[in-house]
PDB file of N, CA and C in Angstrom:
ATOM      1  N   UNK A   1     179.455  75.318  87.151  1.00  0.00           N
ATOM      2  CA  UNK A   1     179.061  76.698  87.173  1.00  0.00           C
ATOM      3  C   UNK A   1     178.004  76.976  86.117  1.00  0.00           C
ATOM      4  N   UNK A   2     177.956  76.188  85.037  1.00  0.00           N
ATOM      5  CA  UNK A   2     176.891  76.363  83.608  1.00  0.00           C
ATOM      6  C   UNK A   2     175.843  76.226  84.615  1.00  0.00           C
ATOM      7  N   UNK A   3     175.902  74.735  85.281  1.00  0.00           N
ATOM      8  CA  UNK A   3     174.858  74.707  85.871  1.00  0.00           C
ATOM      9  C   UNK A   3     174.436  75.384  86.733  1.00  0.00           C
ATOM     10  N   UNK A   4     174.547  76.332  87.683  1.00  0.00           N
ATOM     11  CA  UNK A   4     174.025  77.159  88.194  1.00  0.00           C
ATOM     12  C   UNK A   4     173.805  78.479  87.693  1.00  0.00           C
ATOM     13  N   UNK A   5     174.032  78.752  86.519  1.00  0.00           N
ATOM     14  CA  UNK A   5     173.819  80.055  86.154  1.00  0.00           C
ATOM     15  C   UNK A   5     172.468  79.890  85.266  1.00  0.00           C
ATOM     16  N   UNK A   6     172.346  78.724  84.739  1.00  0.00           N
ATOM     17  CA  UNK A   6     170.975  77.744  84.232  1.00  0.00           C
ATOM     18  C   UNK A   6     170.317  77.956  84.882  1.00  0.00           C
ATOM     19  N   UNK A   7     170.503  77.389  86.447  1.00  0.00           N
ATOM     20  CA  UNK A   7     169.769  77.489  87.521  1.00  0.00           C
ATOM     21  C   UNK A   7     168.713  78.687  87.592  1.00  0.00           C
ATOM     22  N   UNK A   8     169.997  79.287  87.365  1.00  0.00           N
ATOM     23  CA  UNK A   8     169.402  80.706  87.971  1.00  0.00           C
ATOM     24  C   UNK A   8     168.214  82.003  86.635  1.00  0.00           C
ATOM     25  N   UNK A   9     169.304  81.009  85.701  1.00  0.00           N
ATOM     26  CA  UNK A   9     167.915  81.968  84.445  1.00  0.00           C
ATOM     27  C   UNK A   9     166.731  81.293  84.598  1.00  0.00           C
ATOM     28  N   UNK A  10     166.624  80.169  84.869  1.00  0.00           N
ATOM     29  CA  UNK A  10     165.186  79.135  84.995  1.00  0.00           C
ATOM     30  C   UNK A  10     164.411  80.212  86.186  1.00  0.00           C
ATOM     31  N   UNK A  11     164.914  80.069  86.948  1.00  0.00           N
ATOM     32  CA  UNK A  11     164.685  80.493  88.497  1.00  0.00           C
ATOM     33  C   UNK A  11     164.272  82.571  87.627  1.00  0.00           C
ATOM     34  N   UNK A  12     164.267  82.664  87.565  1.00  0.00           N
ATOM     35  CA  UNK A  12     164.506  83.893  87.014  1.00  0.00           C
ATOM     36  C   UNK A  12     163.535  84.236  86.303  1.00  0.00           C
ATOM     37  N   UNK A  13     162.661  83.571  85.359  1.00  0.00           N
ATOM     38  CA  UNK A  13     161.946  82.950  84.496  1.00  0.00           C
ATOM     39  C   UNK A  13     160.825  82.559  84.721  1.00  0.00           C
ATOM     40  N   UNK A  14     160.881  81.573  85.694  1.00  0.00           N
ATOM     41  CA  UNK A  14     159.540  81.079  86.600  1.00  0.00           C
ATOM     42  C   UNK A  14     159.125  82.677  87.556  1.00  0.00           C
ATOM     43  N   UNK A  15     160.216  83.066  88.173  1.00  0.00           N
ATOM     44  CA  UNK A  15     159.773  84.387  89.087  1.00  0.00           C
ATOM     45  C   UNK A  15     158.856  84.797  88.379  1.00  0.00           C
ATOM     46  N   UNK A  16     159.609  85.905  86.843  1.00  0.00           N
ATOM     47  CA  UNK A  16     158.769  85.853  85.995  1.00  0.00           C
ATOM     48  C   UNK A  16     157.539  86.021  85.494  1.00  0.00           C
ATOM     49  N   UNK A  17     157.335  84.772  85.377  1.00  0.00           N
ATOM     50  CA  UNK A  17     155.686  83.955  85.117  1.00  0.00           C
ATOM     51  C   UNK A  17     155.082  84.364  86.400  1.00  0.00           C
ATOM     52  N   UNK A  18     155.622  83.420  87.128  1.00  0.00           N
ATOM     53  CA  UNK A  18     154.772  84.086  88.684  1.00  0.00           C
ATOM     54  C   UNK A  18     154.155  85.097  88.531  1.00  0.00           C
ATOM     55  N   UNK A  19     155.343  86.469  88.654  1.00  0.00           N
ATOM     56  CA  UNK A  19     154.666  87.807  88.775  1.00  0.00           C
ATOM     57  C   UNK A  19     154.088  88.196  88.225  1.00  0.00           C
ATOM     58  N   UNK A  20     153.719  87.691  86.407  1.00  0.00           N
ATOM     59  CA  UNK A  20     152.878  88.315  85.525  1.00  0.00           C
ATOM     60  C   UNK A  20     151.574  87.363  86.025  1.00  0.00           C
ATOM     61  N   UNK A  21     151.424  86.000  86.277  1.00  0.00           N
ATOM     62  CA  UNK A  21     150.122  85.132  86.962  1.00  0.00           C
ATOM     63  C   UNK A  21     149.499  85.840  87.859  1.00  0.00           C
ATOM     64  N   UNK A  22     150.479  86.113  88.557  1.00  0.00           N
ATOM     65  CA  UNK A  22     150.066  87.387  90.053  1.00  0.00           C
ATOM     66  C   UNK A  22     149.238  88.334  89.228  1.00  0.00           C
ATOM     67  N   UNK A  23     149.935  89.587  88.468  1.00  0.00           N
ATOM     68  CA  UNK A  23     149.709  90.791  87.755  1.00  0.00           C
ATOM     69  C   UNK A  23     148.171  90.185  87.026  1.00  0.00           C
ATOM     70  N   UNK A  24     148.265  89.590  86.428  1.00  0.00           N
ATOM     71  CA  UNK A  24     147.123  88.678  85.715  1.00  0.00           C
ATOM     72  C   UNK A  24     146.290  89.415  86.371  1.00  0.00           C
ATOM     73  N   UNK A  25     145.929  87.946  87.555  1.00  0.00           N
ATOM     74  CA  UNK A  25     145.075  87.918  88.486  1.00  0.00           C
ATOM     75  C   UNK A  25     144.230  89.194  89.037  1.00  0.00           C
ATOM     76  N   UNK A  26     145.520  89.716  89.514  1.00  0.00           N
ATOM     77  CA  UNK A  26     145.188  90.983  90.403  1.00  0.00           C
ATOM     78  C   UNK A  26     144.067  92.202  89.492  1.00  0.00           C
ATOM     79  N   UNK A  27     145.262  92.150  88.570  1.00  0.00           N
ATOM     80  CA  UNK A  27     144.055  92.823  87.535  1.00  0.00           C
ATOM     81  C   UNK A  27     142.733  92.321  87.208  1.00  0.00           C
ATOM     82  N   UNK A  28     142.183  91.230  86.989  1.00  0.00           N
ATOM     83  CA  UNK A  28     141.248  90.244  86.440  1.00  0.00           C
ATOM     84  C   UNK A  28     140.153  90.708  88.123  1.00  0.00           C
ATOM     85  N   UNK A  29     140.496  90.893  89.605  1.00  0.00           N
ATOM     86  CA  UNK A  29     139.975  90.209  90.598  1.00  0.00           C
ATOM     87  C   UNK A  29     139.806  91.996  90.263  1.00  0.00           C
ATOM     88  N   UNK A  30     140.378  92.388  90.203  1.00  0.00           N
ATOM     89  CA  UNK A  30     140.408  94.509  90.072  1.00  0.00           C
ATOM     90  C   UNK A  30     139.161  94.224  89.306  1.00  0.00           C
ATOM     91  N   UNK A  31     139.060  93.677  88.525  1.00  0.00           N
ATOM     92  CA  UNK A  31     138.261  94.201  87.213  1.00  0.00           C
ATOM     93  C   UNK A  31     136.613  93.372  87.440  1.00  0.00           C
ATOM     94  N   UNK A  32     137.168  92.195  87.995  1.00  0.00           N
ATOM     95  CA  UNK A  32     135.346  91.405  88.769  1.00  0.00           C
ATOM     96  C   UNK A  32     135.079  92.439  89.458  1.00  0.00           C
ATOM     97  N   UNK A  33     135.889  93.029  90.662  1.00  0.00           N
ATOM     98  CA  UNK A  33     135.028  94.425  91.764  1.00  0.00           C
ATOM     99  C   UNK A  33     134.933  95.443  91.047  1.00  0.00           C
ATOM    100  N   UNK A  34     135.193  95.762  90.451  1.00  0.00           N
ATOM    101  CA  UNK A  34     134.808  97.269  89.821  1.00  0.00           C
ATOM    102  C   UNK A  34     132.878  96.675  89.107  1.00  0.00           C
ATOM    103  N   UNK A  35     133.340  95.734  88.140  1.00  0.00           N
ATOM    104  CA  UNK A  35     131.559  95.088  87.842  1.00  0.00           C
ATOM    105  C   UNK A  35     130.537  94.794  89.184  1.00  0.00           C
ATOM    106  N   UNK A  36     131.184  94.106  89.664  1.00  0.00           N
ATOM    107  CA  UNK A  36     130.430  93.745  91.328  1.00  0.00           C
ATOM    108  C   UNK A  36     129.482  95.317  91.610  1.00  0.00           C
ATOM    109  N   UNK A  37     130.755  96.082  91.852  1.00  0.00           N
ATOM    110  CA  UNK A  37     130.106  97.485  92.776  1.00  0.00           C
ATOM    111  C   UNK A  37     128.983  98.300  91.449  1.00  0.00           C
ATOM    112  N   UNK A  38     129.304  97.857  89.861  1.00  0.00           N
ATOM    113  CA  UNK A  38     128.192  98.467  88.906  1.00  0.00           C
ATOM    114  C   UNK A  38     127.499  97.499  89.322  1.00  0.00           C
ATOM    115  N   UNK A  39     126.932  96.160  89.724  1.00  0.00           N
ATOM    116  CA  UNK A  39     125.954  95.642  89.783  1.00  0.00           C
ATOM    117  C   UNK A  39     125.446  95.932  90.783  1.00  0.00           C
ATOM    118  N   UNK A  40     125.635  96.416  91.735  1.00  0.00           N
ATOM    119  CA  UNK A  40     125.179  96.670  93.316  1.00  0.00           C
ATOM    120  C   UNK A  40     124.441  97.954  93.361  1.00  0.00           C
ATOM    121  N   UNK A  41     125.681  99.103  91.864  1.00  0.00           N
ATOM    122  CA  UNK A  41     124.949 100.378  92.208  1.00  0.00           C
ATOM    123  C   UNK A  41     123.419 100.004  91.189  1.00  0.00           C
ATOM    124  N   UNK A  42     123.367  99.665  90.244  1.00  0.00           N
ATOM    125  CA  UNK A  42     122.268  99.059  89.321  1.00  0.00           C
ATOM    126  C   UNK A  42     120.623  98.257  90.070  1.00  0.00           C
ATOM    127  N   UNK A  43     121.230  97.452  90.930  1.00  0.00           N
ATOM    128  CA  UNK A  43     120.433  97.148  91.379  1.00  0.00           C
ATOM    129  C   UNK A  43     119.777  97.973  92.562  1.00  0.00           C
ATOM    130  N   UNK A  44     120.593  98.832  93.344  1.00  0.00           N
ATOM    131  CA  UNK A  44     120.546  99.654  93.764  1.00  0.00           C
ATOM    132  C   UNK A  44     119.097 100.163  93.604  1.00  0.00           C
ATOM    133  N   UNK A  45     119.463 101.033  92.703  1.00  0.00           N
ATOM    134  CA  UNK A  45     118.596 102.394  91.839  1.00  0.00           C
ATOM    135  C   UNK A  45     117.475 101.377  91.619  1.00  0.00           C
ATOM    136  N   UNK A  46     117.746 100.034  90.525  1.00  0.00           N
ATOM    137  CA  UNK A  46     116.650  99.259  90.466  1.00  0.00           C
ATOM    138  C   UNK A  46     115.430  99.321  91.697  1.00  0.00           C
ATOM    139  N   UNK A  47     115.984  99.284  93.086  1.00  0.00           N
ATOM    140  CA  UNK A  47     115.157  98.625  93.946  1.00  0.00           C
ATOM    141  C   UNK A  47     114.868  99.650  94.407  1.00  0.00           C
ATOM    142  N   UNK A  48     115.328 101.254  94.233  1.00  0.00           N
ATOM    143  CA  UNK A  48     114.676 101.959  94.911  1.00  0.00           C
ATOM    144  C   UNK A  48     113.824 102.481  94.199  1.00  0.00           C
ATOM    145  N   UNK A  49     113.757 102.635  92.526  1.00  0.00           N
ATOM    146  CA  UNK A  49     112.384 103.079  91.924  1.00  0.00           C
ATOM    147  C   UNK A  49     111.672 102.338  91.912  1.00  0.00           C
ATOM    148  N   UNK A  50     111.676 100.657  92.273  1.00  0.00           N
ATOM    149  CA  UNK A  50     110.594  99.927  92.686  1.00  0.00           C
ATOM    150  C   UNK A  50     110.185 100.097  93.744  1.00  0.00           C
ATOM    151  N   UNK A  51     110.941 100.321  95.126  1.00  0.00           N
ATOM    152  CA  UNK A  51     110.219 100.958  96.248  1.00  0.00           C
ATOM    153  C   UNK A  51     109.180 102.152  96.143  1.00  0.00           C
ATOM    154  N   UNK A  52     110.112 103.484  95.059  1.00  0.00           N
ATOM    155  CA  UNK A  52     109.204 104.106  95.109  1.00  0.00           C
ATOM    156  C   UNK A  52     107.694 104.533  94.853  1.00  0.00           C
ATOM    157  N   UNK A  53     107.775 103.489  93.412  1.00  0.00           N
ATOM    158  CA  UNK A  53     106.571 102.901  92.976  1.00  0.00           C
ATOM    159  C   UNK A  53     105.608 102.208  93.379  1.00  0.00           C
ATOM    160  N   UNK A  54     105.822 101.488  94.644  1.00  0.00           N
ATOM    161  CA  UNK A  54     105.123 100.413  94.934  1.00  0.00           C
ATOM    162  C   UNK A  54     104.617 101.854  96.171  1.00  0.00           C
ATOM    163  N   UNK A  55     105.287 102.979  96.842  1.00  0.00           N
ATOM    164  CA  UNK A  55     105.107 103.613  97.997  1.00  0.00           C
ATOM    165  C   UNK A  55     104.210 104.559  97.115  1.00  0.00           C
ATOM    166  N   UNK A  56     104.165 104.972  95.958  1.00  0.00           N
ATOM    167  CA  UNK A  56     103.382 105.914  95.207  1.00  0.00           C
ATOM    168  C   UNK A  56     102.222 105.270  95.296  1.00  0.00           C
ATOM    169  N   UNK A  57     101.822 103.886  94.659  1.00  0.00           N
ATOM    170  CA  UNK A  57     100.687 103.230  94.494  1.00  0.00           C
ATOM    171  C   UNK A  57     100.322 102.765  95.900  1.00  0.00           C
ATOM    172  N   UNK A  58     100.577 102.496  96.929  1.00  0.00           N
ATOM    173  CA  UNK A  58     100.093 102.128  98.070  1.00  0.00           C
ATOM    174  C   UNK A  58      99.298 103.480  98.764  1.00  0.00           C
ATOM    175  N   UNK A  59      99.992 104.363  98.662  1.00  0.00           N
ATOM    176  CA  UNK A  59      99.880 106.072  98.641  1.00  0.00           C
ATOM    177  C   UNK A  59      98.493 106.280  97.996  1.00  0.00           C
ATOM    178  N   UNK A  60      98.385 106.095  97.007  1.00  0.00           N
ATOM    179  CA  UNK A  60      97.026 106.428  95.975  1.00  0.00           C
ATOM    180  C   UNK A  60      95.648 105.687  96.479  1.00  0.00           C
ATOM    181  N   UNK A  61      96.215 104.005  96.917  1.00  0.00           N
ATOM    182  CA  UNK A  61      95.225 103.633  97.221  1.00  0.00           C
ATOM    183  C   UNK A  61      94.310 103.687  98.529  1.00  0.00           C
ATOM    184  N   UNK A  62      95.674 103.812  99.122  1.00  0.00           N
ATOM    185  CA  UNK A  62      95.303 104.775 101.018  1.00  0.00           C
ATOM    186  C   UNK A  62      94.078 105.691 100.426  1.00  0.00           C
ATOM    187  N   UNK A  63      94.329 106.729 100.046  1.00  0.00           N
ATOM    188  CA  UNK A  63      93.717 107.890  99.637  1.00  0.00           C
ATOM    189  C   UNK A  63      92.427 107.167  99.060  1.00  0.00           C
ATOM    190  N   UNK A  64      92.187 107.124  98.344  1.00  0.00           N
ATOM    191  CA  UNK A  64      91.367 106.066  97.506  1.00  0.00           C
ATOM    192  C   UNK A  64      89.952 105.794  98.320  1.00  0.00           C
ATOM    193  N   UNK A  65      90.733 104.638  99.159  1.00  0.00           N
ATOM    194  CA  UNK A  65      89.801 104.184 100.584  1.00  0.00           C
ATOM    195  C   UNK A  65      89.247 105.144 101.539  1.00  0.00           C
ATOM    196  N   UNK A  66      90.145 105.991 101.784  1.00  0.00           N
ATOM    197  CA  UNK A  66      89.600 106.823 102.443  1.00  0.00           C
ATOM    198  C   UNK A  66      88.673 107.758 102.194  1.00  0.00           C
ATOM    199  N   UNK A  67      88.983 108.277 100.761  1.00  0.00           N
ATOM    200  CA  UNK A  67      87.891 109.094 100.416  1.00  0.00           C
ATOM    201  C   UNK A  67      86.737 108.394 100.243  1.00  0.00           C
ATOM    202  N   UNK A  68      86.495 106.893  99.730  1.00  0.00           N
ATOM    203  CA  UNK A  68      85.286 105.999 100.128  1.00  0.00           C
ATOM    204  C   UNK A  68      84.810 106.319 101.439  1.00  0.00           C
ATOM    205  N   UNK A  69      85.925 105.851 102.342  1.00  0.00           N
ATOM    206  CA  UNK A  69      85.299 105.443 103.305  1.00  0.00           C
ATOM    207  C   UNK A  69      84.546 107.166 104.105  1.00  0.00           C
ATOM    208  N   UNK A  70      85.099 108.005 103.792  1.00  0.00           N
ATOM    209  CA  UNK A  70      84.508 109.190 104.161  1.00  0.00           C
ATOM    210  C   UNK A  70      82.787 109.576 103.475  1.00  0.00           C
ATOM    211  N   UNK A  71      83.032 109.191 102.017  1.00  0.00           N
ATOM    212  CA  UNK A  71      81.533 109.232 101.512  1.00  0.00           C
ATOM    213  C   UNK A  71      80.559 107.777 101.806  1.00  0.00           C
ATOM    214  N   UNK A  72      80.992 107.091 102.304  1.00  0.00           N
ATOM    215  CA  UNK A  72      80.244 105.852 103.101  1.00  0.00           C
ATOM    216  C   UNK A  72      79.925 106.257 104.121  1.00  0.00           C
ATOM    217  N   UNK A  73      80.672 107.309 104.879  1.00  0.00           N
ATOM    218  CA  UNK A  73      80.138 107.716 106.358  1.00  0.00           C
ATOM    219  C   UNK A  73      79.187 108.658 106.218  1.00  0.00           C
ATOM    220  N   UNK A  74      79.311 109.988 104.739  1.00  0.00           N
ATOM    221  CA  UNK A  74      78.372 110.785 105.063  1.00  0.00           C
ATOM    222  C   UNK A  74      77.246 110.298 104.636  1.00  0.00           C
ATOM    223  N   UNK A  75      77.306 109.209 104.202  1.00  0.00           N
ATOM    224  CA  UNK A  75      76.120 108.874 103.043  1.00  0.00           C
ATOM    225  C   UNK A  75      75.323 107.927 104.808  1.00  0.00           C
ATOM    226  N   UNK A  76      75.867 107.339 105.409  1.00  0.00           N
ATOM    227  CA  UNK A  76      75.038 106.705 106.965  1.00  0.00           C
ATOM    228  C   UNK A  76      74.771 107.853 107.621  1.00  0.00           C
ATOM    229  N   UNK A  77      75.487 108.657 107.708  1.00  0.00           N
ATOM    230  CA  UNK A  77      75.226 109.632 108.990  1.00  0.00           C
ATOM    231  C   UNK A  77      73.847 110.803 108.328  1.00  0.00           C
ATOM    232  N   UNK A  78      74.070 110.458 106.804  1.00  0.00           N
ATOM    233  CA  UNK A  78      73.017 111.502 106.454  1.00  0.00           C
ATOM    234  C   UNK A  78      71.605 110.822 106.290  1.00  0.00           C
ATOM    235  N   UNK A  79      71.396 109.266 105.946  1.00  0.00           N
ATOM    236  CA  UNK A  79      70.425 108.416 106.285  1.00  0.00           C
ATOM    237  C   UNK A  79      70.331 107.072 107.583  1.00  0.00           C
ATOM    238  N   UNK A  80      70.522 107.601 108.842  1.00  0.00           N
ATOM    239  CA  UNK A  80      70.516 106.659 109.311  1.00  0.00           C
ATOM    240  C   UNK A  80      69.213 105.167 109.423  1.00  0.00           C
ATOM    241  N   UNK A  81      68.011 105.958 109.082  1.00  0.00           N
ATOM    242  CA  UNK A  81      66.731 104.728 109.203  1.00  0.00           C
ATOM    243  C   UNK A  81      67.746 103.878 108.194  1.00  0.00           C
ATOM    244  N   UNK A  82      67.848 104.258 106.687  1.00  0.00           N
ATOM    245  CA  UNK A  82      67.905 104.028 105.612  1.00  0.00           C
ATOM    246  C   UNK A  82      69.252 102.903 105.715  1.00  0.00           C
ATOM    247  N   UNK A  83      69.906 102.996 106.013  1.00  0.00           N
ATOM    248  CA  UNK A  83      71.353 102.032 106.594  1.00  0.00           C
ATOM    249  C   UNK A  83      70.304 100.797 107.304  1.00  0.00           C
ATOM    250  N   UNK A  84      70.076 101.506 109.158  1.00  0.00           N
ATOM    251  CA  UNK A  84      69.695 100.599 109.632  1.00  0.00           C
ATOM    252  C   UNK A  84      68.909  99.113 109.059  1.00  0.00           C
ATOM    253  N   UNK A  85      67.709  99.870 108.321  1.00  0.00           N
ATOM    254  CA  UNK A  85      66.583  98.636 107.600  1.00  0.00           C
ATOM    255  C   UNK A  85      67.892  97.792 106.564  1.00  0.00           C
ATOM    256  N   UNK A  86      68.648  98.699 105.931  1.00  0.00           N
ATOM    257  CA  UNK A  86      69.446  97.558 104.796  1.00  0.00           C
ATOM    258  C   UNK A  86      70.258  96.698 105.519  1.00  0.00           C
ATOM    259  N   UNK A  87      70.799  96.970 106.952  1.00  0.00           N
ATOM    260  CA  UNK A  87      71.843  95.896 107.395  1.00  0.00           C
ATOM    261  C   UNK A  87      71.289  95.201 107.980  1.00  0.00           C
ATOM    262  N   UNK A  88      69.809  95.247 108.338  1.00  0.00           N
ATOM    263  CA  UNK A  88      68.892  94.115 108.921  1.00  0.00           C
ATOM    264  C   UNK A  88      68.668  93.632 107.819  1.00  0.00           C
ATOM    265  N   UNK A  89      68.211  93.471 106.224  1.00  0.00           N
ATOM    266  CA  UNK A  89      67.658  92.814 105.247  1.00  0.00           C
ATOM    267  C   UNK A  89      69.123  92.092 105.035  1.00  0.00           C
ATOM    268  N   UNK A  90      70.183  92.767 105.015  1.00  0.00           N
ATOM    269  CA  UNK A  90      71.474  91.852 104.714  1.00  0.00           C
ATOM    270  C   UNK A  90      71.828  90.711 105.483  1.00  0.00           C
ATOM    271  N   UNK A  91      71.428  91.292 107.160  1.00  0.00           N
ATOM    272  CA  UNK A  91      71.593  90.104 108.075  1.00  0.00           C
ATOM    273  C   UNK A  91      70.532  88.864 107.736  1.00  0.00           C
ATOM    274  N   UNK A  92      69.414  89.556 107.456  1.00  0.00           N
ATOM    275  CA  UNK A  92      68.421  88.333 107.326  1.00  0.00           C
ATOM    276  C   UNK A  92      68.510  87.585 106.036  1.00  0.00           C
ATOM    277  N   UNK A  93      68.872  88.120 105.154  1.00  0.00           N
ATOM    278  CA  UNK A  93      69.369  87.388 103.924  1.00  0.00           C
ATOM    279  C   UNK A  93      70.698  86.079 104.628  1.00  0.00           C
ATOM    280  N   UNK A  94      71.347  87.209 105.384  1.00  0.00           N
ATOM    281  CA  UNK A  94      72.451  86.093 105.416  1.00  0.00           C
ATOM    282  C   UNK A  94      72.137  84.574 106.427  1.00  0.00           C
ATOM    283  N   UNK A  95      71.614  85.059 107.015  1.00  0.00           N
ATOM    284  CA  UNK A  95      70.939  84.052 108.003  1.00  0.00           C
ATOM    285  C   UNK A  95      69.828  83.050 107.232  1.00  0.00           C
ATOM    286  N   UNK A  96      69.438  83.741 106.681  1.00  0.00           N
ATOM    287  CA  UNK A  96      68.409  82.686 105.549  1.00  0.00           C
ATOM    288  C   UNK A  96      69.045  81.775 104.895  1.00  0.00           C
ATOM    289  N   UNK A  97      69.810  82.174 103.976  1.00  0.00           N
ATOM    290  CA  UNK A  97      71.330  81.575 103.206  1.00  0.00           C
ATOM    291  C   UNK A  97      71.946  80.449 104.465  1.00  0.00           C
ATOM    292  N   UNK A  98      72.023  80.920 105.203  1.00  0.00           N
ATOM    293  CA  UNK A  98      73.277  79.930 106.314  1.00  0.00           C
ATOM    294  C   UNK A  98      72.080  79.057 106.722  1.00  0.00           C
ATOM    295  N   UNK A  99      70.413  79.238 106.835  1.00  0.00           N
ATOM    296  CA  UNK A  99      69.443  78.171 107.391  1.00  0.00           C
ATOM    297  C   UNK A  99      69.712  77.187 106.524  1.00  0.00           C
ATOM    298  N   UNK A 100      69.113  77.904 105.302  1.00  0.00           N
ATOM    299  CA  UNK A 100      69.306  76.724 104.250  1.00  0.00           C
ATOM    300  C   UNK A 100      70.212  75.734 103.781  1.00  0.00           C
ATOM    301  N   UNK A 101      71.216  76.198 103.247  1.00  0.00           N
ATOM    302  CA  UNK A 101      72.845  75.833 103.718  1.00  0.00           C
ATOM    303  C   UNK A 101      72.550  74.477 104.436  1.00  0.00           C
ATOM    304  N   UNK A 102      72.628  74.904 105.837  1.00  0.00           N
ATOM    305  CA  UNK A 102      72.640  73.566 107.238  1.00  0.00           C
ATOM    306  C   UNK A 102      70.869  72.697 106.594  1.00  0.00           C
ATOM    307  N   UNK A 103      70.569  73.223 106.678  1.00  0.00           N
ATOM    308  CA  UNK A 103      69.326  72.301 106.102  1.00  0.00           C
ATOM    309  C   UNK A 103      69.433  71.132 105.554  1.00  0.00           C
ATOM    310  N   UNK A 104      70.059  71.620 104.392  1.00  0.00           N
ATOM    311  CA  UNK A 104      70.094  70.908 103.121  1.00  0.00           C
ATOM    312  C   UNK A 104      71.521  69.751 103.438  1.00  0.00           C
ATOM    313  N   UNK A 105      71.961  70.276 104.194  1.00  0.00           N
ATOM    314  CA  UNK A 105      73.790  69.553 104.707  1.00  0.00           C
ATOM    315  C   UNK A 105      72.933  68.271 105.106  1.00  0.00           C
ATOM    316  N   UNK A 106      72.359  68.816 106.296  1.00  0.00           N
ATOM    317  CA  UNK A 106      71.195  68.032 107.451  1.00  0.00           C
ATOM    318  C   UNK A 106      71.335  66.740 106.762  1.00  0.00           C
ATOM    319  N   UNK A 107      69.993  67.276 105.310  1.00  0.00           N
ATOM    320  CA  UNK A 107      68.818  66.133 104.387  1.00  0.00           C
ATOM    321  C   UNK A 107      70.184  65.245 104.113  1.00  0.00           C
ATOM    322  N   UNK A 108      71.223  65.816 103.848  1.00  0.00           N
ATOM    323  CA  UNK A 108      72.107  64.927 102.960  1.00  0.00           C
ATOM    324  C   UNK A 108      72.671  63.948 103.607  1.00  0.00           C
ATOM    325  N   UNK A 109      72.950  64.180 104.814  1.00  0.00           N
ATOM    326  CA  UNK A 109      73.697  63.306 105.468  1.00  0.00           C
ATOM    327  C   UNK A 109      72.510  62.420 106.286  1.00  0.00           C
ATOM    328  N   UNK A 110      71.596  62.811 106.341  1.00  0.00           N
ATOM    329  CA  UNK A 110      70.451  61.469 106.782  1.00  0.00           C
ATOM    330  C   UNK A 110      70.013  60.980 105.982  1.00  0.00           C
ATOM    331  N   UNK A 111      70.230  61.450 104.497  1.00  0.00           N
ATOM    332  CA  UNK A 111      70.113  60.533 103.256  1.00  0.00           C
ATOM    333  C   UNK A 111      71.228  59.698 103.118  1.00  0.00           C
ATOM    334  N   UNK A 112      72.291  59.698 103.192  1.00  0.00           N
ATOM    335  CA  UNK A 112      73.497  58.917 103.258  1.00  0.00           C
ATOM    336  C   UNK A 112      73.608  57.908 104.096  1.00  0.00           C
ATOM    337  N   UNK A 113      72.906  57.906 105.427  1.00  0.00           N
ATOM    338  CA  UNK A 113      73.006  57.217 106.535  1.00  0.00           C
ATOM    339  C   UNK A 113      71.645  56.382 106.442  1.00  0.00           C
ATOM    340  N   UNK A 114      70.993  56.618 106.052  1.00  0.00           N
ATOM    341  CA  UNK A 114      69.841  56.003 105.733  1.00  0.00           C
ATOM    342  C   UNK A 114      70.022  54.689 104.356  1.00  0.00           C
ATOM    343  N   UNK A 115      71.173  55.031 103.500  1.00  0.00           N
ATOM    344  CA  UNK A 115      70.916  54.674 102.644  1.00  0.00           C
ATOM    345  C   UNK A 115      71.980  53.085 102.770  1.00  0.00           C
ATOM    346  N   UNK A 116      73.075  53.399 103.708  1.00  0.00           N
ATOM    347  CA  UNK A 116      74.025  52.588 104.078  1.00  0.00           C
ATOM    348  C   UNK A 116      73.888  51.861 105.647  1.00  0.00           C
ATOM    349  N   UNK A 117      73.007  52.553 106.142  1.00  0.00           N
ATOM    350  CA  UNK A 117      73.063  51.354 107.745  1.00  0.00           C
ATOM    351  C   UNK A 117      71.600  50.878 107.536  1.00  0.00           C
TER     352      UNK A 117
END
């Protein structure tokens, strides 16, 4: 009979432990989610005043362009010769640039081939 009443304080004991390991836990896993949901609301807020910031400055620069691009239009529509002649000197610049360019590619590679066959 000692021995089972042994038994039973052991048994009794371990329960015990158990339930405070349990209690532990429970509390400890309570206490990670409560941080979890501050990190979620944190980052939260984080990501939305970076949204909003990035939607402010995208915002500004819209505007920005546009008001360019509105004084680029009155500034053609109020000289059209004056446009026309510059985007022909630009084209012909650029076309000059791209002759030369291939030209010079040309010399090089019939200098190369010349120099090896």
């Amino acid at each position: 009979m000692v021995d089972s009443a042994g038994m039973g304080l052991a048994h009794n004991r371990i329960d015990r432990a158990v339930s405070e390991a349990n209690d532990a836990v429970t509390a400890e896993i309570s206490a990670l989610r409560a941080e979890i949901a501050s990190i979620r609301s944190t980052l939260s807020d984080f990501g939305m005043h970076a949204y909003e910031n990035v939607a402010r400055s995208a915002n500004q620069a819209a505007d920005y362009v546009q008001d360019e691009a509105t004084t680029v239009a009155g500034v053609i529509r109020g000289h059209p010769a004056t446009t026309t002649t510059l985007m022909a000197l630009i084209g012909g610049i650029g076309f000059a640039i791209g002759y030369l360019v291939a030209s010079t590619s040309m010399e090089q590679k019939q200098a190369w081939y010349s120099r090896y066959c």
